[in-house]
PDB file of N, CA and C in Angstrom:
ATOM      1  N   UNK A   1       0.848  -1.187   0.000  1.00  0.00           N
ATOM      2  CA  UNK A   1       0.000   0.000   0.000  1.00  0.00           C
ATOM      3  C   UNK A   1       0.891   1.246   0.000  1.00  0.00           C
ATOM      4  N   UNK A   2       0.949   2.381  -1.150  1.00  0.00           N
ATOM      5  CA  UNK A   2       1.113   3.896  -1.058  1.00  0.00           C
ATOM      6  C   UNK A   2       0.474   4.591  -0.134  1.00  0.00           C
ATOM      7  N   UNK A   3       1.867   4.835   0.853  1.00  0.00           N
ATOM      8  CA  UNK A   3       1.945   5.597   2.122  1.00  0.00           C
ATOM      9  C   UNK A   3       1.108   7.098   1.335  1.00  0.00           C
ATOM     10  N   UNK A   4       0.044   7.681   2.350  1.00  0.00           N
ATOM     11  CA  UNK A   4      -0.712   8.748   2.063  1.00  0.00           C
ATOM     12  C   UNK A   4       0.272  10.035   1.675  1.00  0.00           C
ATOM     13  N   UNK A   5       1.744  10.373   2.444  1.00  0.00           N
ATOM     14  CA  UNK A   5       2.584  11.288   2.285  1.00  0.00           C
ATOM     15  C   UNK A   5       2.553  11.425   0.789  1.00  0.00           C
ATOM     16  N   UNK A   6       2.921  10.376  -0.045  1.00  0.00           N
ATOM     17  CA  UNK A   6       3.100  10.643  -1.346  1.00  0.00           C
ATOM     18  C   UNK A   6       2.018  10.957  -1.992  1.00  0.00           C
ATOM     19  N   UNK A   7       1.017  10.713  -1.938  1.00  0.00           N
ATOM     20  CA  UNK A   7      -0.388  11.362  -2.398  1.00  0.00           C
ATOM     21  C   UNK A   7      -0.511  12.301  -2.484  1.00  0.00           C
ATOM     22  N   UNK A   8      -0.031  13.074  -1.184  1.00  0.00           N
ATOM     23  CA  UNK A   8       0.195  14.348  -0.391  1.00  0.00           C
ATOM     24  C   UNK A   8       0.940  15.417  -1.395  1.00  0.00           C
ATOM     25  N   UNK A   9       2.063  14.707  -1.969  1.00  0.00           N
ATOM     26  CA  UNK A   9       3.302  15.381  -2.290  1.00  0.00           C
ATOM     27  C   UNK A   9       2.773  15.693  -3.752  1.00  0.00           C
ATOM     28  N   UNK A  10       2.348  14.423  -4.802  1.00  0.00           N
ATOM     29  CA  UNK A  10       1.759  15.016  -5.546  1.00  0.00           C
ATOM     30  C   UNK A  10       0.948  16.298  -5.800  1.00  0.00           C
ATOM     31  N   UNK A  11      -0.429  15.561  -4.830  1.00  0.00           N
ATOM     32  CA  UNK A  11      -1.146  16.860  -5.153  1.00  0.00           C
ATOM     33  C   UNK A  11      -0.497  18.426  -4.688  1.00  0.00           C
ATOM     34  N   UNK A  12       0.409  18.687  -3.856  1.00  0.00           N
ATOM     35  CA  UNK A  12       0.632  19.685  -3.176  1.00  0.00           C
ATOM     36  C   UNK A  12       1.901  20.109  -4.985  1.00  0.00           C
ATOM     37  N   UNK A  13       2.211  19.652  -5.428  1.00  0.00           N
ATOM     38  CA  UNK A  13       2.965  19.501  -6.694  1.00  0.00           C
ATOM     39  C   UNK A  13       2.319  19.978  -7.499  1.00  0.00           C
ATOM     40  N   UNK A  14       1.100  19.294  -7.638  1.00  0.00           N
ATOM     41  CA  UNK A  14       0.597  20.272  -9.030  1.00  0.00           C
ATOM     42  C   UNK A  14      -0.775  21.153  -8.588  1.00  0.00           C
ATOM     43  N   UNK A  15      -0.583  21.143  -7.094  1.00  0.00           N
ATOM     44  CA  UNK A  15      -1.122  22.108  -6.425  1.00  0.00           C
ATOM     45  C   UNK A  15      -0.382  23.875  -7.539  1.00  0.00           C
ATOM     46  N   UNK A  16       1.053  23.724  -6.725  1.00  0.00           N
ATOM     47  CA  UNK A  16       2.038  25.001  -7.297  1.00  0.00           C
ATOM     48  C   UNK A  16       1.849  24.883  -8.383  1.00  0.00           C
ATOM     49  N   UNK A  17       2.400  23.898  -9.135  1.00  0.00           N
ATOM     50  CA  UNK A  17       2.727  24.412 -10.363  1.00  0.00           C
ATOM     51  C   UNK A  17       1.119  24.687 -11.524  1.00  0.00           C
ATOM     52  N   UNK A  18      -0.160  24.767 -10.771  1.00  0.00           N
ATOM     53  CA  UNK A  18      -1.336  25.320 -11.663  1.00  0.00           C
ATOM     54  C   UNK A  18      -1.227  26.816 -10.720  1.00  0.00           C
ATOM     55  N   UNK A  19      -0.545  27.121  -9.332  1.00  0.00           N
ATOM     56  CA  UNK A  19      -0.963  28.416  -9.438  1.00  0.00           C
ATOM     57  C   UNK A  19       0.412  29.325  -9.464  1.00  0.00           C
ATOM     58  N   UNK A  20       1.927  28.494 -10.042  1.00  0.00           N
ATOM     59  CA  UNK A  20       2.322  29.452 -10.978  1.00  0.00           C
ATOM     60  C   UNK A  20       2.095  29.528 -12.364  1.00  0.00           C
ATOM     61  N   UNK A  21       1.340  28.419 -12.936  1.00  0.00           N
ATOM     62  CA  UNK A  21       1.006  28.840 -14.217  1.00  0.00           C
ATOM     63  C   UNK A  21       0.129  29.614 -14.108  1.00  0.00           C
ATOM     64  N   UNK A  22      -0.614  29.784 -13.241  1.00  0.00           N
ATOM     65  CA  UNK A  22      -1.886  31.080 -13.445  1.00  0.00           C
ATOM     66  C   UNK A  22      -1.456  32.609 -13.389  1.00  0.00           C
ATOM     67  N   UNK A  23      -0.874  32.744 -12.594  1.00  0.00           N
ATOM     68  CA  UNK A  23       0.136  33.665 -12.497  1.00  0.00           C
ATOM     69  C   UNK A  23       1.204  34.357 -12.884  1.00  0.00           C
ATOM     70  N   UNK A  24       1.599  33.393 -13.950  1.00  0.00           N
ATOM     71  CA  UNK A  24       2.918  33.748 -14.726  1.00  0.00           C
ATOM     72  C   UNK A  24       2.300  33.984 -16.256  1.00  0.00           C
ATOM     73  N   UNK A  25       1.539  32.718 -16.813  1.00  0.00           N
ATOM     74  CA  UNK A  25       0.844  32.953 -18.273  1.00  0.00           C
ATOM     75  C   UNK A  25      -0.405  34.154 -18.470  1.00  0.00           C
ATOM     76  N   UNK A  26      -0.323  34.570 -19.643  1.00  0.00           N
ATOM     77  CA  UNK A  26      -0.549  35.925 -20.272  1.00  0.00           C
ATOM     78  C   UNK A  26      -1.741  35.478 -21.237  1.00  0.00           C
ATOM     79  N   UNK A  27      -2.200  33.583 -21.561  1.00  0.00           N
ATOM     80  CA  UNK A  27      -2.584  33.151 -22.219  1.00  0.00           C
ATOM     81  C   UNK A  27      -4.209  32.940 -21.505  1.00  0.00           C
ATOM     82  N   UNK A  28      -5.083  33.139 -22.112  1.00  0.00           N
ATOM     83  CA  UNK A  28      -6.298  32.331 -21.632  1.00  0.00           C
ATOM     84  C   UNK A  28      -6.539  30.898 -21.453  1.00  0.00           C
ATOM     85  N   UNK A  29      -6.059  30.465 -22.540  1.00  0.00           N
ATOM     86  CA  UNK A  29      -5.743  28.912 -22.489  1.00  0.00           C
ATOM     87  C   UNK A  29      -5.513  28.040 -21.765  1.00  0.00           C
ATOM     88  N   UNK A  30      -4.071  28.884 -21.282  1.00  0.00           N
ATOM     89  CA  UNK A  30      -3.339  28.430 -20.631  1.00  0.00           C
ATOM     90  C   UNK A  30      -3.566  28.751 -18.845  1.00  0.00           C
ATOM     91  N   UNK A  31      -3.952  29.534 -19.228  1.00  0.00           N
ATOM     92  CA  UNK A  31      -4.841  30.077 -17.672  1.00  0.00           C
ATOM     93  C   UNK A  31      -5.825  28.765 -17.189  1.00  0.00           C
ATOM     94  N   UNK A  32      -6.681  28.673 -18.452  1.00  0.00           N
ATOM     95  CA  UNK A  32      -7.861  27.212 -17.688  1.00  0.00           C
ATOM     96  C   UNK A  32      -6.817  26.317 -17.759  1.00  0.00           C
ATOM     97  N   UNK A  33      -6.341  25.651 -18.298  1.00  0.00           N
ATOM     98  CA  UNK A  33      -5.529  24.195 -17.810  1.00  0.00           C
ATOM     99  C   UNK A  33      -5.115  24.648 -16.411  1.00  0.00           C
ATOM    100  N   UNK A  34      -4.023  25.249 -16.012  1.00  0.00           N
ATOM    101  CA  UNK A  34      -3.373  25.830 -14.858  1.00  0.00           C
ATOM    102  C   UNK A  34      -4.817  25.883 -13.711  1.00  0.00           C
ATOM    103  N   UNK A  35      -5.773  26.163 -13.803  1.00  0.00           N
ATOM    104  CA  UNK A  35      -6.771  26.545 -13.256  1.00  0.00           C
ATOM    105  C   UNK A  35      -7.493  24.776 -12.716  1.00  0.00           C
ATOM    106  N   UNK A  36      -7.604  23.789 -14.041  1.00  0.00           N
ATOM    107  CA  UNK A  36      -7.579  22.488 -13.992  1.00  0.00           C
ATOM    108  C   UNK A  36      -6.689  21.605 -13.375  1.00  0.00           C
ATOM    109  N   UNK A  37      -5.147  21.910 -12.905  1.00  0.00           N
ATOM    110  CA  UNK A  37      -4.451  21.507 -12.294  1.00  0.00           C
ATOM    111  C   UNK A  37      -4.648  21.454 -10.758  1.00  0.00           C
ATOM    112  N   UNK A  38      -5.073  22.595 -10.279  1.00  0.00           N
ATOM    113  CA  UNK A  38      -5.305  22.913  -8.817  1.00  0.00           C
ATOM    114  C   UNK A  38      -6.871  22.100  -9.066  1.00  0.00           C
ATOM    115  N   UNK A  39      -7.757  22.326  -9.583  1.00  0.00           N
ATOM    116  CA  UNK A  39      -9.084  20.985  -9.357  1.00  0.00           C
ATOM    117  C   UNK A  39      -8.590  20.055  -9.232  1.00  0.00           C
ATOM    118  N   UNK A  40      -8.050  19.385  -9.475  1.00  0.00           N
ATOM    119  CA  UNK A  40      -7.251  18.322 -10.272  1.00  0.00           C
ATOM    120  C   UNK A  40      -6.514  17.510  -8.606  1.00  0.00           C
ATOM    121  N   UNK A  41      -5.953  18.329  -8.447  1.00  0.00           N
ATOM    122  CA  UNK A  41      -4.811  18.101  -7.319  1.00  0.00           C
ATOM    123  C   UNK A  41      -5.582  18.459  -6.239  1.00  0.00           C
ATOM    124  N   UNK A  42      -6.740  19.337  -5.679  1.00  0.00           N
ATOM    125  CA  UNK A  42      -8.079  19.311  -4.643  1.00  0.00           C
ATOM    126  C   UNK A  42      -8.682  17.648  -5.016  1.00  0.00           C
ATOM    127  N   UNK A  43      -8.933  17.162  -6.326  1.00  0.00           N
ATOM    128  CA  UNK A  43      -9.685  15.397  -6.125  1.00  0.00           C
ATOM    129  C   UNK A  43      -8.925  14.612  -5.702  1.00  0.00           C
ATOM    130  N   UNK A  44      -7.881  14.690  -5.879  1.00  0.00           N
ATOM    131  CA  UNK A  44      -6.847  13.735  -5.815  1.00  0.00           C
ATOM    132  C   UNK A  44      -6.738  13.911  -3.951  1.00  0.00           C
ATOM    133  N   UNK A  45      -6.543  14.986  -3.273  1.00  0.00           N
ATOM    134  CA  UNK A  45      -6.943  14.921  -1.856  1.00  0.00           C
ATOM    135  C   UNK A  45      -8.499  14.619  -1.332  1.00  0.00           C
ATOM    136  N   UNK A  46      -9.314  14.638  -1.993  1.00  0.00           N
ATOM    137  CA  UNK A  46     -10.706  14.433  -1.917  1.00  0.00           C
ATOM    138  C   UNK A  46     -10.526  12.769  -1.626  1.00  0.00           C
ATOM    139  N   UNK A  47     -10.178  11.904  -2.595  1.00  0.00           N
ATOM    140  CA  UNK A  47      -9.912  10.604  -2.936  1.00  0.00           C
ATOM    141  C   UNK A  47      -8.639  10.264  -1.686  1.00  0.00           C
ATOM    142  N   UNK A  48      -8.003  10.289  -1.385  1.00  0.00           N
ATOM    143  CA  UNK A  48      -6.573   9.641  -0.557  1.00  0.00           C
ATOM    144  C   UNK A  48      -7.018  10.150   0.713  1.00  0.00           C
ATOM    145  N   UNK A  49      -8.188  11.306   1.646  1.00  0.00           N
ATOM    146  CA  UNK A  49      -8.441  11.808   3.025  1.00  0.00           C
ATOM    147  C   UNK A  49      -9.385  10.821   2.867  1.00  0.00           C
ATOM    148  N   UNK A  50     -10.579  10.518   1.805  1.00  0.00           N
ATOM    149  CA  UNK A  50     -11.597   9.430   2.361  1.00  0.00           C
ATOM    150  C   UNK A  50     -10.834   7.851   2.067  1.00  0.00           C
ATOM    151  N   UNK A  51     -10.028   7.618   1.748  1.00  0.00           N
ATOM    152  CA  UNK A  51      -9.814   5.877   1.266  1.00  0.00           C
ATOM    153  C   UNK A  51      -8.568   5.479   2.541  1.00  0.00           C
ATOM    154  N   UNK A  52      -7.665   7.370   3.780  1.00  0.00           N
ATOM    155  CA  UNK A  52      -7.266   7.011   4.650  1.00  0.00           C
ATOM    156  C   UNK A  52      -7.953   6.951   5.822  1.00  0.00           C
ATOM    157  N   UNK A  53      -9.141   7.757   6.187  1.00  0.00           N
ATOM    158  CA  UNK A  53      -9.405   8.383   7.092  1.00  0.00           C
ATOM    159  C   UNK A  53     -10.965   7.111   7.177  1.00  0.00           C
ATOM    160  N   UNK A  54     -11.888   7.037   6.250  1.00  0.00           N
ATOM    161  CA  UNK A  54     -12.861   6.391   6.217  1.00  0.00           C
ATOM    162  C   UNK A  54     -12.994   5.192   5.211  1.00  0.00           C
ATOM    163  N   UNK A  55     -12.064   4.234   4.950  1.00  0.00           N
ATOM    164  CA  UNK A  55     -12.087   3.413   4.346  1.00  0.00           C
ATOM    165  C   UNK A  55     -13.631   2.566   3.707  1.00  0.00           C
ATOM    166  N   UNK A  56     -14.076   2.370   4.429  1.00  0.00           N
ATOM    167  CA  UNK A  56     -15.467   1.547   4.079  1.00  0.00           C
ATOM    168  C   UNK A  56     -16.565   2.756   3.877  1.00  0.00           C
ATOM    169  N   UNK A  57     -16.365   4.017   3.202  1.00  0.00           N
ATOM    170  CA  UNK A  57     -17.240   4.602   3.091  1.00  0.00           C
ATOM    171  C   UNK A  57     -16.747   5.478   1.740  1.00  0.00           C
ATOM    172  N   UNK A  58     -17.670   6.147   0.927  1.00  0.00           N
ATOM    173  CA  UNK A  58     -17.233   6.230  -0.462  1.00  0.00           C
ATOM    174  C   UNK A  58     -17.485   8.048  -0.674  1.00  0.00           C
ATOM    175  N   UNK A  59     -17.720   8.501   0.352  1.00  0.00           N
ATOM    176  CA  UNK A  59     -17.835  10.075   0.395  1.00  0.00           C
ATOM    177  C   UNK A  59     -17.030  11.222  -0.757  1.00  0.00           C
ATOM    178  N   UNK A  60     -16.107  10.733  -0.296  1.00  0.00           N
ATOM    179  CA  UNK A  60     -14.195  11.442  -0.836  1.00  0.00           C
ATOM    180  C   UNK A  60     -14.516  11.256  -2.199  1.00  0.00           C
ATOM    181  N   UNK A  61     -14.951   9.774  -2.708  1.00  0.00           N
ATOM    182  CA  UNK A  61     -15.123   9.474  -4.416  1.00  0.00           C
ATOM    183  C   UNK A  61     -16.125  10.463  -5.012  1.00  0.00           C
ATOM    184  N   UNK A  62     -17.308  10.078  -3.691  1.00  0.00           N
ATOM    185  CA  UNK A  62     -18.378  10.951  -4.503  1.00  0.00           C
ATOM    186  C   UNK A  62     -18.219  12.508  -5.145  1.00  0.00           C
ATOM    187  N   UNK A  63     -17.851  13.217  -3.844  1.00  0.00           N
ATOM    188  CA  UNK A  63     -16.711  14.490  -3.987  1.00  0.00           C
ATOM    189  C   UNK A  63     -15.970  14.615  -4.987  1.00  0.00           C
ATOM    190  N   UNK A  64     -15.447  13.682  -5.306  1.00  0.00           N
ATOM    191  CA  UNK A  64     -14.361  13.906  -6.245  1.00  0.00           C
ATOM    192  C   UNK A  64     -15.158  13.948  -7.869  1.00  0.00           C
ATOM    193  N   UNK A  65     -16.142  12.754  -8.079  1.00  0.00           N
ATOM    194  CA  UNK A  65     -16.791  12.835  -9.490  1.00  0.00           C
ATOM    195  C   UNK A  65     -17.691  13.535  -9.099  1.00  0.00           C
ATOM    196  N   UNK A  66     -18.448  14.486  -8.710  1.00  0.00           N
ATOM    197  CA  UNK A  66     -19.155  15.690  -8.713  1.00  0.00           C
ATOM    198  C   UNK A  66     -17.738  17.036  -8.942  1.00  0.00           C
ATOM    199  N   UNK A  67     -17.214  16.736  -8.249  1.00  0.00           N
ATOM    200  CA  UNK A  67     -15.993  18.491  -8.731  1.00  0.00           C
ATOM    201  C   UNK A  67     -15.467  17.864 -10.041  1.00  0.00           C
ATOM    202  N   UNK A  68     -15.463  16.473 -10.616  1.00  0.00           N
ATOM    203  CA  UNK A  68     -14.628  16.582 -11.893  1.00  0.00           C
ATOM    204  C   UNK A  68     -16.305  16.835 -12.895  1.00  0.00           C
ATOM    205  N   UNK A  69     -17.426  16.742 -12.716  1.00  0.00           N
ATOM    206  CA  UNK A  69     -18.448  17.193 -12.954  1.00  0.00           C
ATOM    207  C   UNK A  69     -18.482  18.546 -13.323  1.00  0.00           C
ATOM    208  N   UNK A  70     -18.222  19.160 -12.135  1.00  0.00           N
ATOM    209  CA  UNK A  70     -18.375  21.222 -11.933  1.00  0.00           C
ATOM    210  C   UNK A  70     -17.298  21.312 -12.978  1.00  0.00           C
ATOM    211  N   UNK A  71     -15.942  20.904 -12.687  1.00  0.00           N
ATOM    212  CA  UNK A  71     -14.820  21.050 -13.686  1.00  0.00           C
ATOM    213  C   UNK A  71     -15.183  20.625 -15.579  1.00  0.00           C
ATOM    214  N   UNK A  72     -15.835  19.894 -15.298  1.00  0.00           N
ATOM    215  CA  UNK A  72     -16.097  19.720 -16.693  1.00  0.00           C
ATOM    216  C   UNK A  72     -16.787  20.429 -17.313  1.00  0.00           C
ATOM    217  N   UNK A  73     -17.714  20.996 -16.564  1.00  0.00           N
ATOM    218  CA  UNK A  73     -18.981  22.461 -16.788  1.00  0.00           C
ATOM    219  C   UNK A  73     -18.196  23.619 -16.693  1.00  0.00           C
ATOM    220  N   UNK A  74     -17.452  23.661 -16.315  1.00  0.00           N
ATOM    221  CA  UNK A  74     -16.721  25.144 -15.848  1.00  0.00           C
ATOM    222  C   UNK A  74     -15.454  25.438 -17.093  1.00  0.00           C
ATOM    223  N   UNK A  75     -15.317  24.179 -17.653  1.00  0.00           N
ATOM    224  CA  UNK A  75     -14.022  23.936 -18.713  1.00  0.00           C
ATOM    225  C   UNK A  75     -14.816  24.330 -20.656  1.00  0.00           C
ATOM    226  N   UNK A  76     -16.200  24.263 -19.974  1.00  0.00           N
ATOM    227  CA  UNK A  76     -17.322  24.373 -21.625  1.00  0.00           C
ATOM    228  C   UNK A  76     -17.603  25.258 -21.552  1.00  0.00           C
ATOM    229  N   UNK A  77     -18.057  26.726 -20.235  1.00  0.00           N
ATOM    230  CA  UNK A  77     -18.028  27.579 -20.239  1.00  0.00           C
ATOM    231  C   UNK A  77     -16.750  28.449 -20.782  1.00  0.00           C
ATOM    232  N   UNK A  78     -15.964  28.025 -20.037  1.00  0.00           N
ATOM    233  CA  UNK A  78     -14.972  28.594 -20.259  1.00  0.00           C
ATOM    234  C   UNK A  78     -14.253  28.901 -21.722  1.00  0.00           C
ATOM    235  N   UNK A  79     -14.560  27.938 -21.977  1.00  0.00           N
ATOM    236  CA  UNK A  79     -13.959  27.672 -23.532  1.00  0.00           C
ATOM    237  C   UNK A  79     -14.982  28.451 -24.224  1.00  0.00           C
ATOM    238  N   UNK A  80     -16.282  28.619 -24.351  1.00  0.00           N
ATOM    239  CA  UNK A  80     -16.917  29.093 -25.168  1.00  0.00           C
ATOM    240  C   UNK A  80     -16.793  30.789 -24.774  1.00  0.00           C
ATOM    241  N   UNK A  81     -16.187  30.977 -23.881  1.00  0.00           N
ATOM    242  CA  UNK A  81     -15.936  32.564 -23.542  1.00  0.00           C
ATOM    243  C   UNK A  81     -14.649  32.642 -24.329  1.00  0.00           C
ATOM    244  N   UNK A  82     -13.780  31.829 -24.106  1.00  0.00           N
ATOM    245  CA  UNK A  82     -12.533  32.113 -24.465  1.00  0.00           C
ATOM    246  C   UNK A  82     -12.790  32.486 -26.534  1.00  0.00           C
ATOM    247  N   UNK A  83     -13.541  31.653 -26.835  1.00  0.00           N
ATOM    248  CA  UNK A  83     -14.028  31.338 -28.205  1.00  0.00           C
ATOM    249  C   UNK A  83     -14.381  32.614 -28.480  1.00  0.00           C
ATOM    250  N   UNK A  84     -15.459  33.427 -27.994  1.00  0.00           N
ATOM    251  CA  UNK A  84     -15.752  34.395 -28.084  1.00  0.00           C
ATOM    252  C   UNK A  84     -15.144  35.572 -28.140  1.00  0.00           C
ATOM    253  N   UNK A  85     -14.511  35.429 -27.559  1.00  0.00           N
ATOM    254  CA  UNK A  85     -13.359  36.424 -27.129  1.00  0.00           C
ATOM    255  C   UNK A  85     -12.514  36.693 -28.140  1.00  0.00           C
ATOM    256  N   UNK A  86     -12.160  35.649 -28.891  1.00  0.00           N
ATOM    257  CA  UNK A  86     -10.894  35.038 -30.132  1.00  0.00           C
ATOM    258  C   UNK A  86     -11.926  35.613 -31.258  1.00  0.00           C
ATOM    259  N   UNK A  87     -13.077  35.285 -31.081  1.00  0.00           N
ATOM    260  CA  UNK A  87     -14.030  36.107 -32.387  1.00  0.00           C
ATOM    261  C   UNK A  87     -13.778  37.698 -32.831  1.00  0.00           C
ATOM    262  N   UNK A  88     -14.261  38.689 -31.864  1.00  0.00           N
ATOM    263  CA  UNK A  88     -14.015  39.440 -31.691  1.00  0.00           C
ATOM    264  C   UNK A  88     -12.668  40.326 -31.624  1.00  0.00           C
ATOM    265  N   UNK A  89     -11.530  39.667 -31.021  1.00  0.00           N
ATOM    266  CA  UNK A  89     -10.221  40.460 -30.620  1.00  0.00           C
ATOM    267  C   UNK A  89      -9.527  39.879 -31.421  1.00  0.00           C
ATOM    268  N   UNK A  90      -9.701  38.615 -32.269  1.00  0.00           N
ATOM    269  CA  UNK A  90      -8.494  37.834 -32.731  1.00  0.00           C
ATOM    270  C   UNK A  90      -7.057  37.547 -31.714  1.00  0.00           C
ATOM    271  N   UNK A  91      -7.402  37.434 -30.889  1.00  0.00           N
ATOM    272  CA  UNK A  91      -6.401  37.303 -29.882  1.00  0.00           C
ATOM    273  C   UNK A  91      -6.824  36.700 -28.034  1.00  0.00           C
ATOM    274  N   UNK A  92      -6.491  35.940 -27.690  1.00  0.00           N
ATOM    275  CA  UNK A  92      -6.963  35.437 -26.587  1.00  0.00           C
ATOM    276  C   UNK A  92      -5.439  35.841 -25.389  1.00  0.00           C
ATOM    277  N   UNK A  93      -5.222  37.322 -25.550  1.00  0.00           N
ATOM    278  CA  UNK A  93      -3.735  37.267 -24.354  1.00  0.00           C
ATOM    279  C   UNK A  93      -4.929  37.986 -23.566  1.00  0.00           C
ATOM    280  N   UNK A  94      -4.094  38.201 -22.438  1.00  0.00           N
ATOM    281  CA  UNK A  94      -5.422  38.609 -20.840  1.00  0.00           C
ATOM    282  C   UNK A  94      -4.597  40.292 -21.212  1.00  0.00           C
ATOM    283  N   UNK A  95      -3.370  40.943 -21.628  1.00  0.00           N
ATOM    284  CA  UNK A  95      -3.570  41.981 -21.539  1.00  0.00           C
ATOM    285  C   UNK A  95      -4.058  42.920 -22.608  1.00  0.00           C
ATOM    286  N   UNK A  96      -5.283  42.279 -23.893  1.00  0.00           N
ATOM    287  CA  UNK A  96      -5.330  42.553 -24.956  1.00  0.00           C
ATOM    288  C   UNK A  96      -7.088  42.716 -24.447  1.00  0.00           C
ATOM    289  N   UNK A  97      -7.736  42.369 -23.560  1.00  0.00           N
ATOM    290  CA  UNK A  97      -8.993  41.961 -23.054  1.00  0.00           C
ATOM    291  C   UNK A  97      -9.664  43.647 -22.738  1.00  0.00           C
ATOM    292  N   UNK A  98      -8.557  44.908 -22.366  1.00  0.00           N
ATOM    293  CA  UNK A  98      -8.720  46.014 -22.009  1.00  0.00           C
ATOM    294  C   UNK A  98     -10.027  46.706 -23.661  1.00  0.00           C
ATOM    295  N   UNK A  99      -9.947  45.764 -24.882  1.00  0.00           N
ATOM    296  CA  UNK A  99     -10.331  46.267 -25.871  1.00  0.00           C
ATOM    297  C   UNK A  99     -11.734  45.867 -25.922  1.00  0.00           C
ATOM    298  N   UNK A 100     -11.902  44.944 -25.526  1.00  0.00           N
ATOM    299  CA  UNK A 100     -13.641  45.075 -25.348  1.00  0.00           C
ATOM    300  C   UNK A 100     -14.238  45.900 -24.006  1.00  0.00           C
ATOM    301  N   UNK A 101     -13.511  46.625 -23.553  1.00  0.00           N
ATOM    302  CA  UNK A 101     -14.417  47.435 -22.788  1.00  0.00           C
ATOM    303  C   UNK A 101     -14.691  48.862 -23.824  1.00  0.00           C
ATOM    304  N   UNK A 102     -14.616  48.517 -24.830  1.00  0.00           N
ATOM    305  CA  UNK A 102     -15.078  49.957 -25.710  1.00  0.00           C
ATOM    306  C   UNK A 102     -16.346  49.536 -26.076  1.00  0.00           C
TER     307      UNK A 102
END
């Protein structure tokens, strides 16, 4: 059995590295993946606190396929804004976004 620490280490792994990609990229794109990483790495603790903490009970799973649910809704929104956006500006950078406020 995989000691929970390493579970740990992962998610806390691509915990950072979705919120320096959010932070550092200029891209919309690239913003939702980065944004999907930290969901991503929240299920993955959702899943390893219920399968250590409450073994015979399926809570943590449920949790987890309902947020990859929201995430999957939140990833079609998203995209169809981003789409929109690319219609209009021909360009999807976050400091080019100042042009639809005209």
């Amino acid at each position: 059995m995989v000691p929970m620490e390493y579970y740990l280490v992962v998610s806390t792994i691509m915990m950072f590295v979705g919120m320096y990609g959010f932070f550092t990229r200029r891209n919309l794109l690239a913003m939702l993946i980065s944004v999907e990483l930290i969901l991503n790495s929240v299920d993955i603790n959702f899943v390893v606190f219920n399968r250590y903490l409450f073994p015979e009970q399926l809570e943590g799973f449920f949790f987890a396929m309902f947020a990859i649910g929201v995430s999957a809704a939140e990833t079609a929104v998203a995209i169809a804004i981003i789409i929109n956006i690319y219609r209009n500006i021909r360009n999807i950078q976050v400091k080019n976004l100042n042009e639809m406020k005209n």
